[in-house]
N, C-alpha and C. Protein backbone atom coordinates (compact mmCIF):
# COMPACT_ATOMS: atom_id res chain seq x y z
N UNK A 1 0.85 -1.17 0.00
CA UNK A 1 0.00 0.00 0.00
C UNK A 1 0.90 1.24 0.00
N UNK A 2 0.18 1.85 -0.54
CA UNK A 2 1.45 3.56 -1.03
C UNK A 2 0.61 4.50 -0.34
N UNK A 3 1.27 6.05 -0.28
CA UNK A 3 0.69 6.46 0.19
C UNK A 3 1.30 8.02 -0.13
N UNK A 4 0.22 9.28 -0.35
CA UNK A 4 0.59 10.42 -0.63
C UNK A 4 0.24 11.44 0.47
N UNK A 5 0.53 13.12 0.29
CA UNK A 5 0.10 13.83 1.09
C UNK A 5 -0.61 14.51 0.15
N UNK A 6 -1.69 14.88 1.06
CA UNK A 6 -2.95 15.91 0.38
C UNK A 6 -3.22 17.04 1.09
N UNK A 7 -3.56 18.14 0.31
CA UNK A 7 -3.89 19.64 0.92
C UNK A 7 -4.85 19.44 1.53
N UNK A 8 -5.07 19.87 3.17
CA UNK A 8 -6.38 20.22 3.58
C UNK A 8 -7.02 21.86 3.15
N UNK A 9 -7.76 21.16 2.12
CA UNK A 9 -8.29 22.91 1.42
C UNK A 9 -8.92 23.39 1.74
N UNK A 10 -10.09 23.38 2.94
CA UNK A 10 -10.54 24.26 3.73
C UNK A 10 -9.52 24.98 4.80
N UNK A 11 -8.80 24.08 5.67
CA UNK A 11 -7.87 24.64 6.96
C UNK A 11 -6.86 25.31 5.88
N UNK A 12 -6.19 24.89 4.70
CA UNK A 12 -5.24 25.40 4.13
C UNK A 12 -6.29 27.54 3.27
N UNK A 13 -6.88 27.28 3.10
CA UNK A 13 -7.53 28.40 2.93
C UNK A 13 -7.92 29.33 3.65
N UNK A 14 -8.30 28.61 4.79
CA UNK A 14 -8.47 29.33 6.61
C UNK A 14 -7.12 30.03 6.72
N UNK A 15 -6.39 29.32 6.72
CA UNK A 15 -4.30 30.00 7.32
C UNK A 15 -4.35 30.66 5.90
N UNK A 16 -4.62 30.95 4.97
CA UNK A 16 -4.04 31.73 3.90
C UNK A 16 -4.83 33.02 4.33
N UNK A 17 -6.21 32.98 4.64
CA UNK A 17 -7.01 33.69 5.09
C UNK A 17 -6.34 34.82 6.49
N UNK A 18 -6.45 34.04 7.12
CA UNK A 18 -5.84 34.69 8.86
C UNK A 18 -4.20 35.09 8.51
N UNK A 19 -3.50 34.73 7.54
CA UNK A 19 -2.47 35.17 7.39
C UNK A 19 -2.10 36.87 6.72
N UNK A 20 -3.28 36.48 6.24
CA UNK A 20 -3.29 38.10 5.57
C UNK A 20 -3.30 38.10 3.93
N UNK A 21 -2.79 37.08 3.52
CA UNK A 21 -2.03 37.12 1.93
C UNK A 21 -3.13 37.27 1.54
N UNK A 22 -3.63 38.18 0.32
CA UNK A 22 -4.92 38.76 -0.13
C UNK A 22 -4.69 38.02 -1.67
N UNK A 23 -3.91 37.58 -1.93
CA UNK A 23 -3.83 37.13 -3.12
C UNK A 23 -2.92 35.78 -3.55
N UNK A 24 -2.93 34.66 -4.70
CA UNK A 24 -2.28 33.68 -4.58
C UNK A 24 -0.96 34.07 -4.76
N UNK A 25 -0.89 35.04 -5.59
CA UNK A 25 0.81 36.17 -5.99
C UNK A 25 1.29 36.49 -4.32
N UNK A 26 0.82 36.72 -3.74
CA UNK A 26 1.04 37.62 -2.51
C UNK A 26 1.78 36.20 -1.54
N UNK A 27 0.81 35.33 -1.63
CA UNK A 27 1.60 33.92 -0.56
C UNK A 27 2.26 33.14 -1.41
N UNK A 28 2.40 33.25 -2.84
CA UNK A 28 3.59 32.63 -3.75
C UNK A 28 4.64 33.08 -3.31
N UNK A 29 4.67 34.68 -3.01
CA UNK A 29 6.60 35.48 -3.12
C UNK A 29 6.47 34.76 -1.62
N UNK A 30 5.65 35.13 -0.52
CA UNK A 30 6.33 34.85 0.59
C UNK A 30 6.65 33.02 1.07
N UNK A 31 5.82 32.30 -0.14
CA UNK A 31 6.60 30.83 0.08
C UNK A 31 7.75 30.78 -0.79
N UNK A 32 8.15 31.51 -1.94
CA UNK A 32 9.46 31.49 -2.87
C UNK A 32 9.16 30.40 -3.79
N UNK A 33 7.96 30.59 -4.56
CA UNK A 33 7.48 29.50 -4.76
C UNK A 33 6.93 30.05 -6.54
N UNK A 34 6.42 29.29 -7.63
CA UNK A 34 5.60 30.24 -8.31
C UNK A 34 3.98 30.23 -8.22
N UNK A 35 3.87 31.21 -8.88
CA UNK A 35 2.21 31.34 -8.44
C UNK A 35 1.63 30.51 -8.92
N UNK A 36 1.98 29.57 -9.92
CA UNK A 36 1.47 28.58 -10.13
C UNK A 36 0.97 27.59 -9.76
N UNK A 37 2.31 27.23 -9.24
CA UNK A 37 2.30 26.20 -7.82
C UNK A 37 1.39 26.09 -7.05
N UNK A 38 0.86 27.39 -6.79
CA UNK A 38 0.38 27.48 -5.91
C UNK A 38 -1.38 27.50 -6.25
N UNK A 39 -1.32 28.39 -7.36
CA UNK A 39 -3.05 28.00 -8.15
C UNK A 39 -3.23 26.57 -8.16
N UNK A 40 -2.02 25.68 -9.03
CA UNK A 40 -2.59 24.01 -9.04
C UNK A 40 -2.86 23.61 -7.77
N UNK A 41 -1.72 23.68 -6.60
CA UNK A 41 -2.45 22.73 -5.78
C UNK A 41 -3.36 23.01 -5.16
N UNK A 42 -3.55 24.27 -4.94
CA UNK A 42 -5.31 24.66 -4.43
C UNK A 42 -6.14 24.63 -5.05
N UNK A 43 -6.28 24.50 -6.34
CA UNK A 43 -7.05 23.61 -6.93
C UNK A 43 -7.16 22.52 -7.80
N UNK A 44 -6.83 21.20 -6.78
CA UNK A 44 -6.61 19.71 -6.94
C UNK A 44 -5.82 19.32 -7.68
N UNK A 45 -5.01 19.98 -8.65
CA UNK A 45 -4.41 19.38 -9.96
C UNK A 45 -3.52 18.96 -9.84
N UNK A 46 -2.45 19.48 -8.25
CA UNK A 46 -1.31 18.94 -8.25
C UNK A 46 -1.12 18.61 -6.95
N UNK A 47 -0.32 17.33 -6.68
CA UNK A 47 -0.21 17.29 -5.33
C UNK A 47 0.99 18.36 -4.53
N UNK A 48 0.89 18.27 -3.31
CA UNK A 48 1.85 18.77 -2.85
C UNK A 48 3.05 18.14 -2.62
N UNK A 49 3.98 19.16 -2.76
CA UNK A 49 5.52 18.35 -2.93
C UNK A 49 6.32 18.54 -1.71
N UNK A 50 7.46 18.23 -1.90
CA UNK A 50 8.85 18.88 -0.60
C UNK A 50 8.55 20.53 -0.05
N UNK A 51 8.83 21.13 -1.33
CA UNK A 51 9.20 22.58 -1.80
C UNK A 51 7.72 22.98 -1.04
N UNK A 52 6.69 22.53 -1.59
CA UNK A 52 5.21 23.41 -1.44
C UNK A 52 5.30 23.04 -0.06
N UNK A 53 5.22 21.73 0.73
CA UNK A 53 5.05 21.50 2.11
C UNK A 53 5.99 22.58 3.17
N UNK A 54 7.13 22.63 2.93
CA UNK A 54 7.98 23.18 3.60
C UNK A 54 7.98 24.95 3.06
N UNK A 55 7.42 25.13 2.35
CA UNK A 55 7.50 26.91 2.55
C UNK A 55 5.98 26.91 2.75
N UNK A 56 5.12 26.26 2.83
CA UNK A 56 3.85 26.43 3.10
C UNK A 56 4.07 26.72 4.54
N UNK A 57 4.09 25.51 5.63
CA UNK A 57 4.66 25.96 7.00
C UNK A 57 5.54 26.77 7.41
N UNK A 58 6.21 27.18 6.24
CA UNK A 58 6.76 28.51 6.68
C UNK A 58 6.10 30.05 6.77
N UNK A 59 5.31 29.95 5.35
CA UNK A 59 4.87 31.30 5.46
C UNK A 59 3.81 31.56 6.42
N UNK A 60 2.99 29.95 6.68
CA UNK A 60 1.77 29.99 7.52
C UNK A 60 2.22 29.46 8.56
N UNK A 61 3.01 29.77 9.59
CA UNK A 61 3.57 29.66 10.65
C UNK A 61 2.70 30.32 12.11
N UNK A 62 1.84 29.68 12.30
CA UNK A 62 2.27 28.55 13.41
C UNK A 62 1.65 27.06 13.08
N UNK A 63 1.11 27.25 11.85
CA UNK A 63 0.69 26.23 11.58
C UNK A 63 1.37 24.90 11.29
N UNK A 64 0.86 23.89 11.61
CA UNK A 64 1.56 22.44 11.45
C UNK A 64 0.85 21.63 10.69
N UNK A 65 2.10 20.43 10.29
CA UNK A 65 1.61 19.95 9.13
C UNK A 65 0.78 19.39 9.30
N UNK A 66 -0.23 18.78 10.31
CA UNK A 66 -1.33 18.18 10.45
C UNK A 66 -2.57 18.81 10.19
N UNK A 67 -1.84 20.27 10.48
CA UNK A 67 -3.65 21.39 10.17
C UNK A 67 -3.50 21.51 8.74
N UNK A 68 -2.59 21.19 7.70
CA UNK A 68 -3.20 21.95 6.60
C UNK A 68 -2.97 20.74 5.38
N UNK A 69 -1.72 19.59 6.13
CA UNK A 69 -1.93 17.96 5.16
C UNK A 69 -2.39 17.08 5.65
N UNK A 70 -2.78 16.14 5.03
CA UNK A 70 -3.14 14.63 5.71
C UNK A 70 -2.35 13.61 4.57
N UNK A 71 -2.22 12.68 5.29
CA UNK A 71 -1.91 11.59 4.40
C UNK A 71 -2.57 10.58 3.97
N UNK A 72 -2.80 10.40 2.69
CA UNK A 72 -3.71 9.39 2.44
C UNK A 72 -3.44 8.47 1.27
N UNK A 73 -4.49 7.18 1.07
CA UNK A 73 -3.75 6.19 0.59
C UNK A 73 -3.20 6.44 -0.76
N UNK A 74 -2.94 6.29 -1.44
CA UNK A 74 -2.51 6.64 -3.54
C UNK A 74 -3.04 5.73 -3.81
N UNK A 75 -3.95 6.14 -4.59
CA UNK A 75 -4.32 4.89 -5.56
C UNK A 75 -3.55 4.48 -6.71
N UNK A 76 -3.73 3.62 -6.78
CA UNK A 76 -2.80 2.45 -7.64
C UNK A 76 -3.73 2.25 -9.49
């Protein structure tokens, strides 16, 4: 059995929310990330990676990785 991480896209929208970033441009520069990145995986197209996980908890700090990923099975 395999297994991936997935955006929690409500709590992950909540911390983008309470963080302030008014725009996906706005929490792209402060994850160092492109805005792209950041449009796909908030909406489903891409999973999240190393790069997205780790400047995500950065910019949305105090948040942890349990409030905004879960892990779940990959389908095969």
């Amino acid at each position: 059995m395999a297994y991936t991480v997935k955006l929690r896209f409500d709590a992950f929208d909540k911390a983008v929310q309470l963080a302030g970033f008014p725009s996906d441009y706005a929490l792209a520069r402060a994850m160092k990330v492109n805005r792209s990145t950041v449009v796909r995986v908030r909406a489903g197209d891409l999973r999240p990676g190393a790069v997205f996980i780790g400047s995500a908890l950065t910019a949305l700090a105090p948040m942890a990785f349990d409030d905004l990923f879960e892990i779940v099975e990959f389908p095969r």
